[in-house]
Protein backbone atom coordinates (compact mmCIF):
# COMPACT_ATOMS: atom_id res chain seq x y z
CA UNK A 1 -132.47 -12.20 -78.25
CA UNK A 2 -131.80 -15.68 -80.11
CA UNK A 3 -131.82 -13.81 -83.50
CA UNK A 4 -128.99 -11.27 -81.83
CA UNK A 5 -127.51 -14.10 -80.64
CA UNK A 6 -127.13 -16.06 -84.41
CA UNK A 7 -126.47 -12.07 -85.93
CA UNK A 8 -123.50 -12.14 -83.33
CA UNK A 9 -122.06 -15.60 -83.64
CA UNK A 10 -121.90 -15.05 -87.43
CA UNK A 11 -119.52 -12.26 -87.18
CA UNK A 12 -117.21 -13.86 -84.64
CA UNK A 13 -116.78 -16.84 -86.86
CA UNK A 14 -116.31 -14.43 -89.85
CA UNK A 15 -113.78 -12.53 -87.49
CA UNK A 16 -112.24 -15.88 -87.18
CA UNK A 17 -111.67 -16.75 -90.76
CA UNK A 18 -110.56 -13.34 -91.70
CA UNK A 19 -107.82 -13.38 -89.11
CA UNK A 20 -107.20 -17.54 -90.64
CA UNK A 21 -107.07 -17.06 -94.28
CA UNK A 22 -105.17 -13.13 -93.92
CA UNK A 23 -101.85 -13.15 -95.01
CA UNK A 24 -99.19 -10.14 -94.45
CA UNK A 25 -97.69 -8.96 -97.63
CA UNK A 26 -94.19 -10.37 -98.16
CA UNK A 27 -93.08 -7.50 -100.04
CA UNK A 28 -90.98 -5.57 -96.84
CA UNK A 29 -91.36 -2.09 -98.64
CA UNK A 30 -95.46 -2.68 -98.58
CA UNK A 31 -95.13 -4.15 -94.82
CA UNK A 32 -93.64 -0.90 -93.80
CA UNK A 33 -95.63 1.21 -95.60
CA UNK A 34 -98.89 -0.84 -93.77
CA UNK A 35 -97.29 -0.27 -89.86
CA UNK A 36 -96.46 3.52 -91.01
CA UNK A 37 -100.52 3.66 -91.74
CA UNK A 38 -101.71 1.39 -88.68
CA UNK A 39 -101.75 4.66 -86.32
CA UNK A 40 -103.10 6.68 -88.56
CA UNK A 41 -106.75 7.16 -86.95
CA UNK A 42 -107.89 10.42 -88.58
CA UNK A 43 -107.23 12.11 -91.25
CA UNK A 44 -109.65 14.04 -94.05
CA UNK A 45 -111.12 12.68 -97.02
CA UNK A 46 -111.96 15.66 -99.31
CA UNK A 47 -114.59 15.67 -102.56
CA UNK A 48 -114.04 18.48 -104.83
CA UNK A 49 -114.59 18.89 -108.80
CA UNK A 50 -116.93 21.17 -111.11
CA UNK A 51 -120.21 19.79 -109.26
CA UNK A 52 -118.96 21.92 -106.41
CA UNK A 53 -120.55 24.85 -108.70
CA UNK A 54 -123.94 23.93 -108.38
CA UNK A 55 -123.14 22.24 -105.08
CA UNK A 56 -124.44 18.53 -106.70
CA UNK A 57 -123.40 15.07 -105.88
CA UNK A 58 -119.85 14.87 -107.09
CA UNK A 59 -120.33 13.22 -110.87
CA UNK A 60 -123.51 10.39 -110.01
CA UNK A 61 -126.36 13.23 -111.73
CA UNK A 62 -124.89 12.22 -115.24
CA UNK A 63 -125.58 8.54 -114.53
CA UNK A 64 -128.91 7.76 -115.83
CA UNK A 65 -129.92 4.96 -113.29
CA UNK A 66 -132.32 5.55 -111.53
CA UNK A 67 -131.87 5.64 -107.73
CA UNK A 68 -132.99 8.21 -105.05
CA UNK A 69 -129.74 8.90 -104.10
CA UNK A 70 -128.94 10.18 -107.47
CA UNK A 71 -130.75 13.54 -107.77
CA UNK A 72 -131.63 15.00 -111.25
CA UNK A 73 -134.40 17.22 -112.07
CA UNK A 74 -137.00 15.11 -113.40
CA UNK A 75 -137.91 17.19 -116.02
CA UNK A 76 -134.48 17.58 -117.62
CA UNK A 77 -133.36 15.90 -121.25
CA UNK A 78 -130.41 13.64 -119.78
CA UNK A 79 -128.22 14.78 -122.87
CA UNK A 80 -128.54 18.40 -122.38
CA UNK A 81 -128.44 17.50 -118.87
CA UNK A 82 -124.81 15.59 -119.49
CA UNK A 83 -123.72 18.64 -121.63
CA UNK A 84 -124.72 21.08 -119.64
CA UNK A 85 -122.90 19.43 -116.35
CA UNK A 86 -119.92 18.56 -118.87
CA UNK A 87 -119.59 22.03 -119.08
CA UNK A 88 -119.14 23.01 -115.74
CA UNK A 89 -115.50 23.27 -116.50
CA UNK A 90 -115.76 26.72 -118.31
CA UNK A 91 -117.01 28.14 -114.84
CA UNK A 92 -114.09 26.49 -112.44
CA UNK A 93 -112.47 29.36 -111.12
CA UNK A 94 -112.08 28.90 -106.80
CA UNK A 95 -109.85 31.97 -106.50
CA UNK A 96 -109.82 32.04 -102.68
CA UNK A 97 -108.11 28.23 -103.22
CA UNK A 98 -105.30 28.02 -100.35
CA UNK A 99 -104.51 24.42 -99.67
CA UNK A 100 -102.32 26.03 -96.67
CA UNK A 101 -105.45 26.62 -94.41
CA UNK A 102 -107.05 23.60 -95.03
CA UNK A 103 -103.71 21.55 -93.96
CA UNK A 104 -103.42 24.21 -90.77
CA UNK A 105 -106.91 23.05 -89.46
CA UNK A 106 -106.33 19.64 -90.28
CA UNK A 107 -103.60 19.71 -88.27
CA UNK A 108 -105.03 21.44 -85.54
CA UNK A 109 -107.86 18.87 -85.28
CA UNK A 110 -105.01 16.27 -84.91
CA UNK A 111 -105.59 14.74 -88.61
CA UNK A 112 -102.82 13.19 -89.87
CA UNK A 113 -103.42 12.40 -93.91
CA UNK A 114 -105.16 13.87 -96.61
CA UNK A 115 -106.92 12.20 -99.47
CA UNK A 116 -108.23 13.98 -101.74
CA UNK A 117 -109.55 13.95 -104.95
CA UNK A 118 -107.40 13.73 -108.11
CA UNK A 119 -110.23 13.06 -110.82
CA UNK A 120 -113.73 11.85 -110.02
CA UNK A 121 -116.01 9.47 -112.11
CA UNK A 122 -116.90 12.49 -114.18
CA UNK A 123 -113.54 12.86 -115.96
CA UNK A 124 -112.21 16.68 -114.41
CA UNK A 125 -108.91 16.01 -113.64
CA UNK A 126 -107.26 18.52 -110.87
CA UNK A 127 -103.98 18.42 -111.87
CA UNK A 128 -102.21 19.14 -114.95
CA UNK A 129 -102.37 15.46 -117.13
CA UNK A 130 -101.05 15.41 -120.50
CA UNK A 131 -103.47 12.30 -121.09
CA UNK A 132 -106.65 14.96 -121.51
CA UNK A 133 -107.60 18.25 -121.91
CA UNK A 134 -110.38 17.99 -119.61
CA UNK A 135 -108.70 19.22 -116.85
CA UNK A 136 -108.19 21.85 -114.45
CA UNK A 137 -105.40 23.31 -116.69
CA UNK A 138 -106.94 23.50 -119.65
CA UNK A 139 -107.70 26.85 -121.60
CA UNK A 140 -110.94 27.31 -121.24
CA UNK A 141 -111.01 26.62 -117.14
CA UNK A 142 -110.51 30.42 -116.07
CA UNK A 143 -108.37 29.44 -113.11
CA UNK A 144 -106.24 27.75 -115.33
CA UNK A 145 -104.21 30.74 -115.23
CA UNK A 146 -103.66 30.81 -111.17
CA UNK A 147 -100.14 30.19 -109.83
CA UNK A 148 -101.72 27.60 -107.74
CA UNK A 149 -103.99 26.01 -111.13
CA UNK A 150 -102.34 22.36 -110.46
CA UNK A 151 -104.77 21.79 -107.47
CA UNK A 152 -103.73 18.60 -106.82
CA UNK A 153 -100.08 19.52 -106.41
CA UNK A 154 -100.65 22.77 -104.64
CA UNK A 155 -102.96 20.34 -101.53
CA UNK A 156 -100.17 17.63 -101.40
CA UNK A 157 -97.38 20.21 -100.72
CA UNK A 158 -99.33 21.61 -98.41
CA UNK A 159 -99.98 18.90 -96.66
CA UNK A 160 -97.06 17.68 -97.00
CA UNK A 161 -95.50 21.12 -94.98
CA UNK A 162 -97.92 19.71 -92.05
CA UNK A 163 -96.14 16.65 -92.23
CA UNK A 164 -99.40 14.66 -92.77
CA UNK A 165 -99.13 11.27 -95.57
CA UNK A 166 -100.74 11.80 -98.54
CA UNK A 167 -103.29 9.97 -100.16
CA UNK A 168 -103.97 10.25 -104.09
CA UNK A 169 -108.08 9.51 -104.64
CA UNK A 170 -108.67 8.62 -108.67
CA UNK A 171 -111.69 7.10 -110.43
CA UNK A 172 -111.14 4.07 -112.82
CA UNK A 173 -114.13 5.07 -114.63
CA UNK A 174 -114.00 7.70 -116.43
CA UNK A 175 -117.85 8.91 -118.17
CA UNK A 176 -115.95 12.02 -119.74
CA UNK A 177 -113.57 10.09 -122.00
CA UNK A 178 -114.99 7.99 -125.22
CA UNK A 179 -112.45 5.02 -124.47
CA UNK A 180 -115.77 4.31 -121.51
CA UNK A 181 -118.40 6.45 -122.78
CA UNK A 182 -118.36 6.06 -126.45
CA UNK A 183 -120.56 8.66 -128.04
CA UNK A 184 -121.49 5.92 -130.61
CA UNK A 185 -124.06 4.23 -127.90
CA UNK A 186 -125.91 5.58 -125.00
CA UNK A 187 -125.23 5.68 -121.66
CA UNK A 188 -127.52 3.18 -119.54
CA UNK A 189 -125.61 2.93 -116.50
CA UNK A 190 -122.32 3.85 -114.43
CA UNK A 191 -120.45 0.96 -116.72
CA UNK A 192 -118.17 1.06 -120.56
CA UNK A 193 -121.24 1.39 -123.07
CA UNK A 194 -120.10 -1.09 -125.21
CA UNK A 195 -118.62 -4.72 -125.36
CA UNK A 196 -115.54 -5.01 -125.03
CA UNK A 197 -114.95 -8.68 -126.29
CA UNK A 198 -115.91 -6.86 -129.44
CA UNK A 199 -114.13 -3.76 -129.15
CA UNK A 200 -111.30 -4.75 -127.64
CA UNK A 201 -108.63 -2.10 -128.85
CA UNK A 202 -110.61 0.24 -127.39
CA UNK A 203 -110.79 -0.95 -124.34
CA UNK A 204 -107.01 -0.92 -124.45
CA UNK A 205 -106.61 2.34 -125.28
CA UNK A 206 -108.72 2.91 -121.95
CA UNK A 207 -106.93 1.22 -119.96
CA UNK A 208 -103.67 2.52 -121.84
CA UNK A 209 -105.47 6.27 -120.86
CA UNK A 210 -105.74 5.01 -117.40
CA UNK A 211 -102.76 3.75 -116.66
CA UNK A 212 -101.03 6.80 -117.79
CA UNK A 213 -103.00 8.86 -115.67
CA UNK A 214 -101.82 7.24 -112.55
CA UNK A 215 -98.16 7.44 -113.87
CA UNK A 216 -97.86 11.04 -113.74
CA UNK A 217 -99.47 10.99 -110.23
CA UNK A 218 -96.96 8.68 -108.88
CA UNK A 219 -94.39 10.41 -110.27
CA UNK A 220 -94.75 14.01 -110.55
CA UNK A 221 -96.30 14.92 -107.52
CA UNK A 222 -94.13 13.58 -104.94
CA UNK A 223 -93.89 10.57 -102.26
CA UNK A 224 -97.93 9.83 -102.44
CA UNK A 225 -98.81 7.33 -99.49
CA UNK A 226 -101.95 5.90 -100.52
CA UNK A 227 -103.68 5.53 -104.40
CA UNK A 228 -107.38 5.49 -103.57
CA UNK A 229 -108.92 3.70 -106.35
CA UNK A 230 -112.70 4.26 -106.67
CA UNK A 231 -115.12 2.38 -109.07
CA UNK A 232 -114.56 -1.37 -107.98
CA UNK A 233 -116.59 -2.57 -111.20
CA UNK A 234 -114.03 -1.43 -113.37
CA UNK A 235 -111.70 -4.68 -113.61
C-alpha cells in the first residue's frame, strides 16, 4: 500500500506541474483550432500501405533491429528481404477501395475525425506527390489507374461529406528515399545511415524532400485539421 501510495503522490505532483508550467498558445487561430478538438472523444485512426498485402506490421519488418515486436522470418537475407517488401508496390491494387463506407460507419459509431495514413516510415505515399515516384500513382502501382487512385484525397472528401475533421498522419522518416537511407551504407537501425555533420547537403535535400511533401498535403487536399507527425527521433 505505501509503494501505491509514493506511485500515486508522484503523479499528482506531476499533474501539478503540468497544469503550472502549461501555457495556452497565443496564436488565436491555434486556440480555436484546440477548443474545436477538445470534444472530439472518438474518432478512427487508420494504418494502411503495401504491408497490407501480406498483412505485416505497417513498414517496422525492413528495420533490422532486433526486437520481438518486429517480426521477420529469421531465415530471410535482410536485403532481399528490403527488396522484396520494397516491391510490394507493383501488387497495390484495393479495387473494392470506397472511402464512402468507411466514413458511413464511422459515423454511425458516433466518430467524429479521421486520421489516416498519408505515407508511413516505409516511403509509399497514398496520394499523388510530385516529390517521388514511389507512390500510389505511380506507373507501375496497377491501381494507379482507378478514378479513386489519390487515396488520400478520395478518404478526406469522404470524410469530409460526414462532416468529421480530418487528420493528415505522415512519417518524418522516410527508409524508401536515399536522402535517409543512403544506399552507400547499411541500414543498422530505424535512423539516417550516415552523419550528417558530414553530409550535410544531403541532409538538406531531406529535409528539403520533406518539407515539400507536407506542402502539397496542406494545400491540395483541403482544410486538414490535424498533421500527425510520426517518428519523434527525426529532429
Amino acid at each position: 500500500m505505501k509503494k501505491l501510495s509514493i506511485i500515486f503522490s508522484l503523479c499528482i505532483t506531476y499533474i501539478c506541474v503540468y497544469s503550472q508550467t502549461y501555457q495556452a498558445p497565443a496564436d488565436e487561430k491555434v486556440a480555436e483550432k484546440l477548443s474545436q478538438w477538445s470534444d472530439k472523444k472518438f474518432g478512427l485512426f487508420m494504418h494502411w500501405g503495401i504491408y497490407s498485402i501480406p498483412g505485416i506490421v505497417e513498414s517496422w519488418s525492413i528495420n533490422s533491429e532486433d526486437a520481438d515486436w518486429i517480426p521477420r522470418d529469421s531465415t530471410a537475407n535482410y536485403e532481399e528481404y528490403k527488396k522484396w517488401y520494397f516491391n510490394l508496390n507493383k501488387q497495390f491494387n484495393p479495387v473494392n477501395f470506397d472511402p464512402a463506407i468507411w466514413a458511413a460507419y464511422a459515423k454511425n459509431a458516433g466518430m467524429q475525425y479521421v486520421v489516416f495514413t498519408t505515407k508511413h516510415h516505409d516511403g509509399f505515399a497514398l496520394f499523388d506527390t510530385k516529390q517521388s515516384n514511389y507512390k500510389v500513382t505511380a506507373p507501375e502501382v496497377p491501381y494507379a489507374t482507378n478514378p479513386k487512385a489519390n487515396i488520400t484525397k478520395a478518404v478526406f472528401e469522404a470524410f469530409r461529406k460526414e462532416g468529421m475533421m480530418i487528420g493528415a498522419y505522415f512519417s518524418k522518416p522516410d527508409w524508401h528515399s536515399e536522402f535517409y537511407w543512403w544506399p552507400r551504407y547499411a541500414t543498422p537501425d530505424r535512423n539516417n545511415n550516415y552523419d550528417i555533420r558530414l553530409h550535410p547537403q544531403r541532409w538538406q535535400q531531406f529535409k528539403q524532400f520533406t518539407y515539400n511533401q507536407i506542402a502539397e498535403l496542406m494545400s491540395d487536399y483541403g482544410k486538414v485539421d490535424i498533421l500527425w507527425l510520426d517518428g519523434g527521433w527525426v529532429r
